[in-house]
N, C-alpha and C. Protein backbone atom coordinates (compact mmCIF):
# COMPACT_ATOMS: atom_id res chain seq x y z
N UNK A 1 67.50 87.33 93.63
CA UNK A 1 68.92 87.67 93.54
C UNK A 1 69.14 88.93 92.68
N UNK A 2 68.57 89.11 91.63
CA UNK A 2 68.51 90.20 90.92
C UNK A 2 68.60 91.48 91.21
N UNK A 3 67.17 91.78 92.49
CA UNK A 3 66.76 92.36 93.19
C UNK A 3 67.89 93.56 93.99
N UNK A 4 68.81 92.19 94.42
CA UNK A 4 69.96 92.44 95.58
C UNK A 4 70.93 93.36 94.38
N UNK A 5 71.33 92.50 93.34
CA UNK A 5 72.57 92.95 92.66
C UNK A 5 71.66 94.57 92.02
N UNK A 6 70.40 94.72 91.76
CA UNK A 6 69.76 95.92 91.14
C UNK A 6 69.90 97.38 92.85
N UNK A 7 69.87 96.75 93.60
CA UNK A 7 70.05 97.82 95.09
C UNK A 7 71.28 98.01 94.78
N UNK A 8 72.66 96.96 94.88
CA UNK A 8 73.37 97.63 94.81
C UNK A 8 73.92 98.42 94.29
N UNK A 9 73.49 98.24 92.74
CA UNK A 9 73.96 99.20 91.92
C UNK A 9 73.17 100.52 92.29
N UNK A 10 72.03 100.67 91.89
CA UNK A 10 71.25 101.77 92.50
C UNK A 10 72.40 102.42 93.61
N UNK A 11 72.97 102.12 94.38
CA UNK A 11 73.89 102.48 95.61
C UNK A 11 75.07 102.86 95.55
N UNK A 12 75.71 101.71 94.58
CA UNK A 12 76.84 102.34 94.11
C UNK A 12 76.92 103.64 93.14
N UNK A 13 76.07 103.78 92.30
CA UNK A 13 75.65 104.68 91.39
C UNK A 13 75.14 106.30 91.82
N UNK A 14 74.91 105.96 93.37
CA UNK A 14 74.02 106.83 94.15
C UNK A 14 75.91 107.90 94.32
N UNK A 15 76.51 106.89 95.23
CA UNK A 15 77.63 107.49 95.83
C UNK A 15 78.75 107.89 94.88
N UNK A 16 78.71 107.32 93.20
CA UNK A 16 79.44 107.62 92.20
C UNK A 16 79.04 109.28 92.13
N UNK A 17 77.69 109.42 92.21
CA UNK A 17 76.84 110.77 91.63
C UNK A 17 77.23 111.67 92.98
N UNK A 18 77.51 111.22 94.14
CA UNK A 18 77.52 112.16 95.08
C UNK A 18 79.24 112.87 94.79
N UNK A 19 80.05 111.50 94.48
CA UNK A 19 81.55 112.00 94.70
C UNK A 19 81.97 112.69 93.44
N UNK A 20 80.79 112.93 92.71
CA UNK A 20 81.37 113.48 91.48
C UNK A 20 80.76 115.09 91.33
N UNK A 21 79.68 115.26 92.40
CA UNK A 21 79.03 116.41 92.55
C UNK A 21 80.07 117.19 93.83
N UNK A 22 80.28 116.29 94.66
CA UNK A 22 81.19 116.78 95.62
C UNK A 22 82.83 117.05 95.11
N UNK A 23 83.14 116.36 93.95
CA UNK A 23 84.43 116.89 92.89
C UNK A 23 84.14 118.59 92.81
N UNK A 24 82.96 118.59 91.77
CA UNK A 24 82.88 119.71 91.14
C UNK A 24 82.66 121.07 92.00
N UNK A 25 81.99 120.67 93.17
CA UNK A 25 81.37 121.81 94.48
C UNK A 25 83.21 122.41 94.65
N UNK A 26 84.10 121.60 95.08
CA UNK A 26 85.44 121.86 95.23
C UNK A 26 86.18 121.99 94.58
N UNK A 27 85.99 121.73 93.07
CA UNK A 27 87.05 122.61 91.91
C UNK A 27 86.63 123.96 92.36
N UNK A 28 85.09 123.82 91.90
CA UNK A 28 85.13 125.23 91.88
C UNK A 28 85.09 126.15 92.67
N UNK A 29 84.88 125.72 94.06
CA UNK A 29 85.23 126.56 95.44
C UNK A 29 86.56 126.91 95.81
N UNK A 30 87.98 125.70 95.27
CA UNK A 30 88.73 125.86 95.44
C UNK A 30 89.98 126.63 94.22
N UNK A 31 89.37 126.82 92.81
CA UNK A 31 89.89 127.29 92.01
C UNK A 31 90.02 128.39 91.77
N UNK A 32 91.40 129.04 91.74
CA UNK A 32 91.53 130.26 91.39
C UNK A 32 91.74 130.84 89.87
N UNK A 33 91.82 131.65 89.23
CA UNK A 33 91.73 132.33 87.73
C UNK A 33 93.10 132.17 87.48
N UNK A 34 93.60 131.15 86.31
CA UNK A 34 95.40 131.04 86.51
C UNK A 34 95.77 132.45 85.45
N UNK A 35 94.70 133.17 84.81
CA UNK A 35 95.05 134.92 84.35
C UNK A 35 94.81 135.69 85.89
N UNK A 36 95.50 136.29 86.02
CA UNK A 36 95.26 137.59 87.39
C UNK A 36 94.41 138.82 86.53
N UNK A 37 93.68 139.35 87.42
CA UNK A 37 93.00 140.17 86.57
C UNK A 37 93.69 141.69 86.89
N UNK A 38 92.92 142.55 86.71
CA UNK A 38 93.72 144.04 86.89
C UNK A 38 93.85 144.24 88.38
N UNK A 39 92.43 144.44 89.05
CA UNK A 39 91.81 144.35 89.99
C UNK A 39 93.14 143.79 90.98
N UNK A 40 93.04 142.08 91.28
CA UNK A 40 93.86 141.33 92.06
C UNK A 40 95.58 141.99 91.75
N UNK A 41 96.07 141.96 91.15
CA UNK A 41 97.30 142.65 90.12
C UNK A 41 97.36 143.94 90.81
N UNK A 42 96.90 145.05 91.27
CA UNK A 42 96.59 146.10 91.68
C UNK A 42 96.71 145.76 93.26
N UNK A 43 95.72 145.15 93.91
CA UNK A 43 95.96 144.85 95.55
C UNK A 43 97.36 144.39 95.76
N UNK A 44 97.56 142.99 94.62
CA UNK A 44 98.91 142.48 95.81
C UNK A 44 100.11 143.33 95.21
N UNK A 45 100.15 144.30 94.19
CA UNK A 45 101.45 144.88 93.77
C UNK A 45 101.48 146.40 93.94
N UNK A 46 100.65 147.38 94.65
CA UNK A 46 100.41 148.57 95.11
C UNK A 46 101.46 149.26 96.07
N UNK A 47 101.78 148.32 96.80
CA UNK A 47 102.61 148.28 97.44
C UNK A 47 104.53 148.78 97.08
N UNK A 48 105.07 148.47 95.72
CA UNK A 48 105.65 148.67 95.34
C UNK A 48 105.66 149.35 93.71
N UNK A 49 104.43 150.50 94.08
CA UNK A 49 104.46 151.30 92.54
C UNK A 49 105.25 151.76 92.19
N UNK A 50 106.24 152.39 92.99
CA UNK A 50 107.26 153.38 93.08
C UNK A 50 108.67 152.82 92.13
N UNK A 51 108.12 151.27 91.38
CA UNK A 51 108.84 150.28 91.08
C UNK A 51 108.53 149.98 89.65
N UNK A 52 107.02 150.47 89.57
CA UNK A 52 106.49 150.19 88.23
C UNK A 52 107.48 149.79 87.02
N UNK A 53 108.41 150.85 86.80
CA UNK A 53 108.89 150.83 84.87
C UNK A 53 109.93 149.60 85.40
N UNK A 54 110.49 149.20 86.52
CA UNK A 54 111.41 147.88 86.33
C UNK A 54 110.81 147.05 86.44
N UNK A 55 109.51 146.63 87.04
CA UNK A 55 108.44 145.60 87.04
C UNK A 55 108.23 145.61 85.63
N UNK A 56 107.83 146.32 84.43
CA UNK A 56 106.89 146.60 83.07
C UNK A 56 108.30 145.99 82.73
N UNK A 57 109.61 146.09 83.00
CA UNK A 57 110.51 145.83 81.91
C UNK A 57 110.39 144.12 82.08
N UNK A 58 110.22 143.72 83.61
CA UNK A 58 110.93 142.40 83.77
C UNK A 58 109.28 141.44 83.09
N UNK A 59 108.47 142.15 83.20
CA UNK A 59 107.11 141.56 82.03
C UNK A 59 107.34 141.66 80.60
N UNK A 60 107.98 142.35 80.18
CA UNK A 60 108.62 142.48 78.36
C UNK A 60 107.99 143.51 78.35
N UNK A 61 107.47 144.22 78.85
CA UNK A 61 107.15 145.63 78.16
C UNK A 61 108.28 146.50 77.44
N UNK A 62 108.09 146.90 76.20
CA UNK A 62 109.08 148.20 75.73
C UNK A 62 109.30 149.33 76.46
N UNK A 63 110.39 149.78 75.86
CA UNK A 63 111.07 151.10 76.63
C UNK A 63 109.93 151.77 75.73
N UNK A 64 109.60 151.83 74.61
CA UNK A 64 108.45 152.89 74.01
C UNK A 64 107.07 152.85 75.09
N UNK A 65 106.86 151.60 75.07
CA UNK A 65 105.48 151.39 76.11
C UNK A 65 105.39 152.12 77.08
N UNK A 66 106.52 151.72 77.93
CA UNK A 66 106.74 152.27 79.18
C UNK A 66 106.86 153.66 79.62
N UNK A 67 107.70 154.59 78.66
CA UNK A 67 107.78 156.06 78.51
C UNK A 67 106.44 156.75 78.00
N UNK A 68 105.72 155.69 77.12
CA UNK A 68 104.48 156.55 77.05
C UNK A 68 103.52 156.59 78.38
N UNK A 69 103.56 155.50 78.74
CA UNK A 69 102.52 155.73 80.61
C UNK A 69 103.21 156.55 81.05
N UNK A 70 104.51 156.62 81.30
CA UNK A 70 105.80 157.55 81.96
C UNK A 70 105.08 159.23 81.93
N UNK A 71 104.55 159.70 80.49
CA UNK A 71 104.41 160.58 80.37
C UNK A 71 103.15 160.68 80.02
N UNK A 72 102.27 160.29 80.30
CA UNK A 72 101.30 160.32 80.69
C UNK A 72 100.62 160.79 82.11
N UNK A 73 101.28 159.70 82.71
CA UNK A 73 101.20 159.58 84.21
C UNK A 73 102.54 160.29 85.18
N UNK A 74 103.19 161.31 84.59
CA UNK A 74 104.68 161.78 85.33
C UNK A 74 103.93 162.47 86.39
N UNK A 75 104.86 162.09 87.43
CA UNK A 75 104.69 162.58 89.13
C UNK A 75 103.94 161.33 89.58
N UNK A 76 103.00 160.34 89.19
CA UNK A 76 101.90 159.31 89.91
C UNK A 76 102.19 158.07 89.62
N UNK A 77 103.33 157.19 89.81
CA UNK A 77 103.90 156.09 90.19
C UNK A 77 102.32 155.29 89.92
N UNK A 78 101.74 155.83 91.29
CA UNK A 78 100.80 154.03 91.39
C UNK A 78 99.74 154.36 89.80
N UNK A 79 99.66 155.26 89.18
CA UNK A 79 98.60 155.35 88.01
C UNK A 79 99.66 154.33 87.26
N UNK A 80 100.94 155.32 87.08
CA UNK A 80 101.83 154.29 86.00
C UNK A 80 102.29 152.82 86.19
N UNK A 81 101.79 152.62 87.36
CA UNK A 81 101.30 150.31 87.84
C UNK A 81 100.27 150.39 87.57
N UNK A 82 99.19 150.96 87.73
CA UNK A 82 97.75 150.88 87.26
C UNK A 82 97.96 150.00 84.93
N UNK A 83 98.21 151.44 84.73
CA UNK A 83 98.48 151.82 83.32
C UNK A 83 99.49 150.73 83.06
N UNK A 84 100.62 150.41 83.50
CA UNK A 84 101.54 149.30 82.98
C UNK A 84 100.90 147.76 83.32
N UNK A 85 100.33 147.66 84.32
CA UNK A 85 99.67 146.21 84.31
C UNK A 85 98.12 145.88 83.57
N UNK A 86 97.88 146.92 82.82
CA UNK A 86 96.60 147.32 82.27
C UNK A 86 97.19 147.14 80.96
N UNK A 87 98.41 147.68 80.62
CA UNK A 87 98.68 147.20 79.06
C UNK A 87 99.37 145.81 79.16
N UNK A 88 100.16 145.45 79.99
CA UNK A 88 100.80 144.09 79.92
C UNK A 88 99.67 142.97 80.18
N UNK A 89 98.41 142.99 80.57
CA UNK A 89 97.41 141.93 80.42
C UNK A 89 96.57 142.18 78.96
N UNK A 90 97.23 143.58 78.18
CA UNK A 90 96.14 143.33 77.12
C UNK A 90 96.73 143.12 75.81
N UNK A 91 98.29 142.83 76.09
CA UNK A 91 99.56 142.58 75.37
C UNK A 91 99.87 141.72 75.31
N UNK A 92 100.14 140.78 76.53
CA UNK A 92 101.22 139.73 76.78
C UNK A 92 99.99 138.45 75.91
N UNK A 93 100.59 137.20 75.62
CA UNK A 93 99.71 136.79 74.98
C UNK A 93 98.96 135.86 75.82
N UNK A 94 100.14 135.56 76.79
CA UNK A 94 99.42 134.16 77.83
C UNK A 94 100.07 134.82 79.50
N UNK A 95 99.24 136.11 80.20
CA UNK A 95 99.69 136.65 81.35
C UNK A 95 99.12 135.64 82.43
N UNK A 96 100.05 135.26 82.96
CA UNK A 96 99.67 134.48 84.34
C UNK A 96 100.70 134.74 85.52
N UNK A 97 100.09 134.12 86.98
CA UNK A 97 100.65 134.96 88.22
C UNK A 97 102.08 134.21 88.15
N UNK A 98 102.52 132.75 87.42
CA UNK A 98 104.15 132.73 87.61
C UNK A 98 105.15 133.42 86.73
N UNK A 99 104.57 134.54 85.66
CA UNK A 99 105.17 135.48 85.36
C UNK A 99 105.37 136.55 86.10
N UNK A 100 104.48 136.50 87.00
CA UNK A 100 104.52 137.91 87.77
C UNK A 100 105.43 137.62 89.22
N UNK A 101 105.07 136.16 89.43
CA UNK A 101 106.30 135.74 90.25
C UNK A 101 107.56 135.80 90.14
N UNK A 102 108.16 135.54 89.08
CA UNK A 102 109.13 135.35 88.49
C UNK A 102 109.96 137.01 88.41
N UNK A 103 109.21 137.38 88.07
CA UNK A 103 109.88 138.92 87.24
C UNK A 103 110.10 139.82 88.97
N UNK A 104 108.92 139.85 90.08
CA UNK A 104 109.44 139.85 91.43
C UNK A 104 110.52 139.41 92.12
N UNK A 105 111.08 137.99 92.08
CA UNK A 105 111.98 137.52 92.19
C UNK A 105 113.18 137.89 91.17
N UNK A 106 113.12 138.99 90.25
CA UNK A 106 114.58 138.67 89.74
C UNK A 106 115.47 139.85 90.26
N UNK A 107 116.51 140.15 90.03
CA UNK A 107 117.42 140.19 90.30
C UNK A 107 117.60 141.85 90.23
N UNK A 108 116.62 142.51 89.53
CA UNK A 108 116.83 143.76 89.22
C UNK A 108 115.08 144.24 90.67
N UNK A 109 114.32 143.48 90.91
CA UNK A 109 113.05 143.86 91.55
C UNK A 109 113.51 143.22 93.28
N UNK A 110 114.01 142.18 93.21
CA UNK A 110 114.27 141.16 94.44
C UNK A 110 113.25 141.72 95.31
N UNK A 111 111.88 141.02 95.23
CA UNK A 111 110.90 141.42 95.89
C UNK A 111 109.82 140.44 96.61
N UNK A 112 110.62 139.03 96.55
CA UNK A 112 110.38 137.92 97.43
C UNK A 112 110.01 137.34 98.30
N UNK A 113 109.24 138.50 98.68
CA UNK A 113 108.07 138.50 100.38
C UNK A 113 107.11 138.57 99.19
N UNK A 114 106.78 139.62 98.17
CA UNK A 114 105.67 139.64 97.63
C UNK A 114 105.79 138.69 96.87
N UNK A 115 106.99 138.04 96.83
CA UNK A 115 106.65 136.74 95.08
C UNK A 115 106.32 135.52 96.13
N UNK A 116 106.48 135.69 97.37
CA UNK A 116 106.06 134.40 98.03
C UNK A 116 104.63 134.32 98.42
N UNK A 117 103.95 135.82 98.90
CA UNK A 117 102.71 135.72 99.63
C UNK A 117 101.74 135.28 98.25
N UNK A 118 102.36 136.07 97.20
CA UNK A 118 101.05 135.89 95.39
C UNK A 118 101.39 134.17 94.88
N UNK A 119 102.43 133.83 95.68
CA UNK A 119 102.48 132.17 95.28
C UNK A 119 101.82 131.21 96.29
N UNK A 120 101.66 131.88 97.31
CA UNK A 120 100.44 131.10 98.07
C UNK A 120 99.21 131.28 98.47
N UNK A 121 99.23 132.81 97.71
CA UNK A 121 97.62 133.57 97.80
C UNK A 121 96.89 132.62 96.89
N UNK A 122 97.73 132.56 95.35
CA UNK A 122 96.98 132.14 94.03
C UNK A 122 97.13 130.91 93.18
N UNK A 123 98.52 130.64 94.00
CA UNK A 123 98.89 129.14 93.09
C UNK A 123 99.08 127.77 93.91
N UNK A 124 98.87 127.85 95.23
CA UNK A 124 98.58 127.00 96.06
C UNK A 124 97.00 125.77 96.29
């Protein structure tokens, strides 16, 4: 009898170890970085550089911040999204993509095709 109850465990123990290896295979296949990096930040918001200093404002960036990329970068929009999402990830204290959702969606950017596609690219 022993025998029987020692297989099963062996078995149960077998399929504990599989569903817990098969957990981890799919966190981490399915997990995305809840910081956006420059890189990703750059593809899905390129699109609207021309937008940069009201995007940097609706992230908290300063009017000082902002005028210094401004003049840095005057005439090249997409450098000054480069340069503004390059200081707001090395500023902000906790940057993540439902800030960047958020500040798309407001009221001064209303940019809601892109706050929808980066909410199901990254937070889905």
């Amino acid at each position: 009898k022993w025998i029987k109850e020692y297989k099963h465990m062996l078995v149960s123990a077998n399929v504990l170890y599989i569903i817990i290896c098969m957990n981890i295979i799919l966190t981490n296949f399915y997990t995305v970085p809840e910081t956006p990096t420059l890189s990703d930040l750059i593809v899905e918001l390129y699109s609207i550089a021309d937008k940069w200093y009201i995007l940097g404002k609706e992230l908290g960036l300063s009017d000082d911040q902002l005028k210094e990329i401004e003049t840095i970068h005057t005439d090249y929009p997409d450098r000054c999204l480069i340069n503004m999402l390059d200081t707001w990830l090395n500023y902000t204290v906790d940057p993540s993509w439902e800030t960047i959702i958020e500040s798309l969606k407001s009221s001064q950017l209303q940019e809601n095709g892109i706050a929808y596609y980066i909410t199901h690219q990254y937070l889905l």
